[in-house]
Protein backbone atom coordinates (compact mmCIF):
# COMPACT_ATOMS: atom_id res chain seq x y z
CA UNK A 1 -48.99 -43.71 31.46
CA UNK A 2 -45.07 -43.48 30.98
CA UNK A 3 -43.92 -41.30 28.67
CA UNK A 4 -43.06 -43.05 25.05
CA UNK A 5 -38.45 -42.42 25.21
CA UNK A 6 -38.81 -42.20 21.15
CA UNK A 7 -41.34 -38.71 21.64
CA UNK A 8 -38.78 -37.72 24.25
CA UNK A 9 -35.68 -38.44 21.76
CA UNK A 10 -37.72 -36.53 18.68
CA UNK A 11 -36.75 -32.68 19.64
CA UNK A 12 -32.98 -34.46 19.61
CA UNK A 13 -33.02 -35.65 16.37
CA UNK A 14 -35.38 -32.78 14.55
CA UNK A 15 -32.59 -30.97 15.98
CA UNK A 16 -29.72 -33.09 14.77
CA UNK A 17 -31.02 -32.98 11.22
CA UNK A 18 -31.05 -29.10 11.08
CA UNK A 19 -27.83 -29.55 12.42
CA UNK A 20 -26.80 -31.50 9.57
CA UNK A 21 -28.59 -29.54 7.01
CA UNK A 22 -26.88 -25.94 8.19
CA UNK A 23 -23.35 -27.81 7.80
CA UNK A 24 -24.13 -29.53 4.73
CA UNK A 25 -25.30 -25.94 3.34
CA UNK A 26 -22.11 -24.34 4.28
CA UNK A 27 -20.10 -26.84 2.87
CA UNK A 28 -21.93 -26.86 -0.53
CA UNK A 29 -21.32 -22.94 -0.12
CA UNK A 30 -17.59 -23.32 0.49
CA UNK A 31 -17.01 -25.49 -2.44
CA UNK A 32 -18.57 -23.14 -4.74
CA UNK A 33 -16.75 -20.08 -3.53
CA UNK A 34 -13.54 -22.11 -3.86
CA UNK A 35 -14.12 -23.65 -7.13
CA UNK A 36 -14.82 -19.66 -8.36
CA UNK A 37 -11.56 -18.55 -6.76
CA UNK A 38 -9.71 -21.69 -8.54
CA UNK A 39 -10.78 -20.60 -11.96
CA UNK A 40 -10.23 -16.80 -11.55
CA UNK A 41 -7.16 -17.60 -10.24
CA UNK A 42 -6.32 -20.46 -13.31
CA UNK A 43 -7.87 -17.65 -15.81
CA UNK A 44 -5.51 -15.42 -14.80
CA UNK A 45 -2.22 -17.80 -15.16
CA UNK A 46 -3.49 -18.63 -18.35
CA UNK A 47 -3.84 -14.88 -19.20
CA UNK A 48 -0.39 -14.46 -17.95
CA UNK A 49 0.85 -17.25 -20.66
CA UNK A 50 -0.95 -16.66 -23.79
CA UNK A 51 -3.25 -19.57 -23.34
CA UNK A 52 -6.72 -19.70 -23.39
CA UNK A 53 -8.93 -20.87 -20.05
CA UNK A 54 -12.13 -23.24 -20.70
CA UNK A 55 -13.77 -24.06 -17.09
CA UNK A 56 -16.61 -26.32 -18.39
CA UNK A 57 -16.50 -29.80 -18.22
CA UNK A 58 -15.11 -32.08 -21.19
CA UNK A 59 -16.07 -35.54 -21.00
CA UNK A 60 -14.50 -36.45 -24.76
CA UNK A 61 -11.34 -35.16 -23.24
CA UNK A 62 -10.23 -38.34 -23.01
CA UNK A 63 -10.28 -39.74 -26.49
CA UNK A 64 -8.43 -37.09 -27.85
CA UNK A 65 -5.07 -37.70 -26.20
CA UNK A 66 -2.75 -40.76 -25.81
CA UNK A 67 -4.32 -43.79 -23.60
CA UNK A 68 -2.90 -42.52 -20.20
CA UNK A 69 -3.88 -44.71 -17.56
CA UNK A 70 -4.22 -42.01 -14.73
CA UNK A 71 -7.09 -40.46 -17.33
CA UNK A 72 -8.49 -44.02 -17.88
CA UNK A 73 -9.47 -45.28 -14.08
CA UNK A 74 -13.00 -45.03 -13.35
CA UNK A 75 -16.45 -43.58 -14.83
CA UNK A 76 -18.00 -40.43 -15.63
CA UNK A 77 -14.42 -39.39 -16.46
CA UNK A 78 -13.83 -35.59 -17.69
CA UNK A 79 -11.58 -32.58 -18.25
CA UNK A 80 -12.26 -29.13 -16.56
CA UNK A 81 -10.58 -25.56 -16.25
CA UNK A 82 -8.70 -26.71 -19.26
CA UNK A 83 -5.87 -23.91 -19.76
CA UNK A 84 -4.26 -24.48 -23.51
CA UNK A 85 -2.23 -23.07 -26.27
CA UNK A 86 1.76 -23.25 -27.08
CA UNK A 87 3.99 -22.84 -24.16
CA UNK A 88 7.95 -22.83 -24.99
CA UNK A 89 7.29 -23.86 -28.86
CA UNK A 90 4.88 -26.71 -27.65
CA UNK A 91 1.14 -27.36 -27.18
CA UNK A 92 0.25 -27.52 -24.05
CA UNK A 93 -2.91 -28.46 -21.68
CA UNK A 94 -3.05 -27.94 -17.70
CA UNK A 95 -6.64 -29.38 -16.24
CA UNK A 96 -8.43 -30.49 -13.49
CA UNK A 97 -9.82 -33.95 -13.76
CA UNK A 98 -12.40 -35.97 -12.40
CA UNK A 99 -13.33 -39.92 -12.04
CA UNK A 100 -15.42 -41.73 -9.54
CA UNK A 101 -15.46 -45.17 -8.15
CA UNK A 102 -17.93 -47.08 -5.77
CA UNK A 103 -17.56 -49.41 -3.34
CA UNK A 104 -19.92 -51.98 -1.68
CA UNK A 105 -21.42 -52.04 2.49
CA UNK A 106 -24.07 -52.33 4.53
CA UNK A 107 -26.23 -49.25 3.71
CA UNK A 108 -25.23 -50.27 -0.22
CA UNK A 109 -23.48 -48.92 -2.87
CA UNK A 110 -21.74 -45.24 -2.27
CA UNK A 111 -20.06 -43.48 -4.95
CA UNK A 112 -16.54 -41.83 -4.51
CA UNK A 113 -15.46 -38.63 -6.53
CA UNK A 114 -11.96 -38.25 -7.34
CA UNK A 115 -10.09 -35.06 -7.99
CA UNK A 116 -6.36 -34.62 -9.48
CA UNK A 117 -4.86 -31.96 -11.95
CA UNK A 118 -2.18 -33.09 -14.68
CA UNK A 119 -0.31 -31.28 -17.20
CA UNK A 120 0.15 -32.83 -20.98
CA UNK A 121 2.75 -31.30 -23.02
CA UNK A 122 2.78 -32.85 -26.80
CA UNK A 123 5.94 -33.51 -28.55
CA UNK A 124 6.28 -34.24 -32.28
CA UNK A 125 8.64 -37.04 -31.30
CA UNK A 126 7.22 -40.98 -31.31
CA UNK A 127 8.50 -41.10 -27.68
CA UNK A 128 8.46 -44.72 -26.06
CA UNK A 129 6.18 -45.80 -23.27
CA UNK A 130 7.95 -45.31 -19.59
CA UNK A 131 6.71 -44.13 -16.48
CA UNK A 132 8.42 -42.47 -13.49
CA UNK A 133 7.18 -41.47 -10.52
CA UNK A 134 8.20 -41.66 -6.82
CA UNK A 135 9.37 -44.38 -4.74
CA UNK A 136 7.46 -45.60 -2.05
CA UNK A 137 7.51 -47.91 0.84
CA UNK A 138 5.06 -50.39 -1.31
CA UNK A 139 8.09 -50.29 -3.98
CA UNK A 140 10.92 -51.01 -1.84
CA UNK A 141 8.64 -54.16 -0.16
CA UNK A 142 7.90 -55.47 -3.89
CA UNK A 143 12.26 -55.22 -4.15
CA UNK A 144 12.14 -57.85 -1.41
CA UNK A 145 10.19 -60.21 -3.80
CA UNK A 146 11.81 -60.06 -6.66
CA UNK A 147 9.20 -56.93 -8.70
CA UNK A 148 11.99 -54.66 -9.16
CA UNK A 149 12.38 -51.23 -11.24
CA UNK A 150 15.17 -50.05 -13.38
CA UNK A 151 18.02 -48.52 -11.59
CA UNK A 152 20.41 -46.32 -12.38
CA UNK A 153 24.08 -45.50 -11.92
CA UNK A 154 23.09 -42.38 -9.98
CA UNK A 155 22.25 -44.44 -6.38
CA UNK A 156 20.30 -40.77 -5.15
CA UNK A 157 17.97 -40.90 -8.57
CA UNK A 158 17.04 -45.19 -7.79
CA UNK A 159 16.52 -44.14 -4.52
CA UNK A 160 13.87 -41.35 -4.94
CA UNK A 161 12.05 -42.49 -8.72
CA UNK A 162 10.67 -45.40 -9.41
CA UNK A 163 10.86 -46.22 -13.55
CA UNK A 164 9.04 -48.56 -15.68
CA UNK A 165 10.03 -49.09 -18.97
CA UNK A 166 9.09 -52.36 -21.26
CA UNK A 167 12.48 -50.54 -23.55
CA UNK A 168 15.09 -50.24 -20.92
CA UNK A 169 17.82 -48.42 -23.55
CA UNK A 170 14.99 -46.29 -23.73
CA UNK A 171 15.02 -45.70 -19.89
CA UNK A 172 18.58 -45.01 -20.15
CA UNK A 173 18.31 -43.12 -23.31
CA UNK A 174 15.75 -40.49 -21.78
CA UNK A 175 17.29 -40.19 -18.23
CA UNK A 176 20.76 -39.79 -18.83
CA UNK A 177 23.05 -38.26 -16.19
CA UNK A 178 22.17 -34.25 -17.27
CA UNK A 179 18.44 -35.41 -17.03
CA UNK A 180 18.51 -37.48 -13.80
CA UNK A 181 20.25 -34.06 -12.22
CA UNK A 182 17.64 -32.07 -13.39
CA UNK A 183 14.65 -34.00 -12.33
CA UNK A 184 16.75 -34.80 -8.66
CA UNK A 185 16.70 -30.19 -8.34
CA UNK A 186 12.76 -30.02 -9.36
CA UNK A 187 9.56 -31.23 -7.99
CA UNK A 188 8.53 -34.41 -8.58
CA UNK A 189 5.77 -35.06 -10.57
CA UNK A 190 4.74 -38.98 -11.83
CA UNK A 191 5.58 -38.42 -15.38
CA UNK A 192 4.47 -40.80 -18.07
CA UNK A 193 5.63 -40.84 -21.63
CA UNK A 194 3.72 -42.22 -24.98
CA UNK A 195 3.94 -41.47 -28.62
CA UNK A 196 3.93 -37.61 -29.13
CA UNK A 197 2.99 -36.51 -25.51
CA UNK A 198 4.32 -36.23 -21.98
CA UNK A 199 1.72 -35.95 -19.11
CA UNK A 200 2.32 -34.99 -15.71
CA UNK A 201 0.41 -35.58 -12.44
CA UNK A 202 -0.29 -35.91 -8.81
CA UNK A 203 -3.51 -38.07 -7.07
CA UNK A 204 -4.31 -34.14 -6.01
CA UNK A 205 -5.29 -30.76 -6.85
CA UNK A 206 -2.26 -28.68 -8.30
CA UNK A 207 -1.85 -25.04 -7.11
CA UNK A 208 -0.79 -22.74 -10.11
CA UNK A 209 2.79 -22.82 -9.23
CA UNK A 210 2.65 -26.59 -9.22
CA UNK A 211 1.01 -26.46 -12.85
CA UNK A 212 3.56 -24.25 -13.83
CA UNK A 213 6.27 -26.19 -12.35
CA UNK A 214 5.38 -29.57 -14.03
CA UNK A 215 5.47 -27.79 -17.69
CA UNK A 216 9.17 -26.67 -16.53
CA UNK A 217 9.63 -30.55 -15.79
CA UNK A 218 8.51 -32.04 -18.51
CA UNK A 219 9.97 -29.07 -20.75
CA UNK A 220 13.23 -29.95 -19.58
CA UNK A 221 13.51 -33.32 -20.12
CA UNK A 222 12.57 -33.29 -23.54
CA UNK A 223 14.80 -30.17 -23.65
CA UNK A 224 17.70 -33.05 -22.67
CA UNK A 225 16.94 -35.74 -25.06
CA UNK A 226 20.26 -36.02 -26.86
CA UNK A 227 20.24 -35.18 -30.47
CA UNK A 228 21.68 -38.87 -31.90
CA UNK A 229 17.90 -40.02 -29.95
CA UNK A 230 16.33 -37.62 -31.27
CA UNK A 231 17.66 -38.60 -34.69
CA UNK A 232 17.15 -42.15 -34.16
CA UNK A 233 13.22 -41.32 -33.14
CA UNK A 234 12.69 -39.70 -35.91
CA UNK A 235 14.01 -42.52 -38.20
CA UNK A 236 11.24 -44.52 -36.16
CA UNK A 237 14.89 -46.76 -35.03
């Protein structure tokens, strides 16, 4: 009798799975010794600052600060290694933060975790909705047809941020010329203003320096808001 190819094939596969089960192990262990270096390492900054360091998970994070929409895309949404306090006269939050999505194939539904950090500084100003961020090759196609942004005498500043504002003497207001040079000699961060609060992001996971960096950023903008809009804010103008 010929031998059945699927018994022939088993020792293979038995030793595929094992395969897969050593590397899946090793990856589950690698993600747990990096996730313990992140926080020792976030505990420390925060240490460094004043602020305090909470590393659990807050899923009510949410509904506590301004509608966002980089905090709003997705489900089972949460906070984690939440450093806070006052930083420079302002409150001040640096997390990690999670959503997932799903998407739809052949072997059904899989679900996709996303992972970004973000930085929200509050302001006791009613600041006006805008978002900046940087320009991309989908921007400059959506010029071609019309779905333009707000530009700005500096040509260098157009050319590298991308603003939306429904307000544009707000726009112009909040990135004057000192402001525009200052954002054009720091990092960029996407940068979105509401109603007492400034957060800043990237889709990714922010090194210290880069948390510390974006509450420079957004310190020094609001630092730059001229007085006379200031004033006007305040008289809710």
């Amino acid at each position: 009798m010929a031998p059945d190819p699927r018994e022939a094939r088993r020792p293979m596969q038995v030793a595929l799975l094992l395969l897969a089960a050593v590397v899946g192990v090793g990856l589950l262990v690698l993600a747990a010794h990096q996730s313990a270096a992140r926080r020792k390492e976030l505990a420390a900054f925060a240490a460094s600052q004043g602020l305090s360091f909470a590393p659990d998970r807050d899923p009510d994070f949410e509904r506590r600060v301004p509608p966002f929409p980089a905090l709003c895309r997705g489900d089972r949404r949460y906070a984690f290694n939440v450093v806070a306090g006052r930083h420079q006269q302002r409150a001040v939050r640096c997390f990690d933060y999670h959503y997932q999505t799903y998407s739809h194939g052949k072997h059904g539904r899989r679900t996709h975790h996303h992972h970004f950090s973000a930085v929200l500084v509050e302001c006791d100003l009613p600041l006006r909705p805008l978002v900046l961020r940087a320009e991309n090759v989908l921007d400059k196609l959506a010029e071609l047809v019309g779905f333009d942004d707000i530009d700005f005498e500096s040509s260098e500043f157009s050319r590298r941020f991308h603003v939306k504002a429904e307000d544009r003497r707000w726009a112009f207001d909040l990135l004057h010329q000192a402001t525009m040079e200052f954002l054009l000699a720091r990092p960029v961060f996407a940068l979105d203003f509401r109603p007492g609060a400034v957060l800043a992001w990237r889709d990714t996971q922010l090194a210290v320096a880069d948390l510390s960096a974006a509450l420079d950023v957004v310190h020094g903008v609001l630092d730059r808001l001229p007085p006379s809009v200031v004033q006007e804010l305040r008289a809710g103008g």
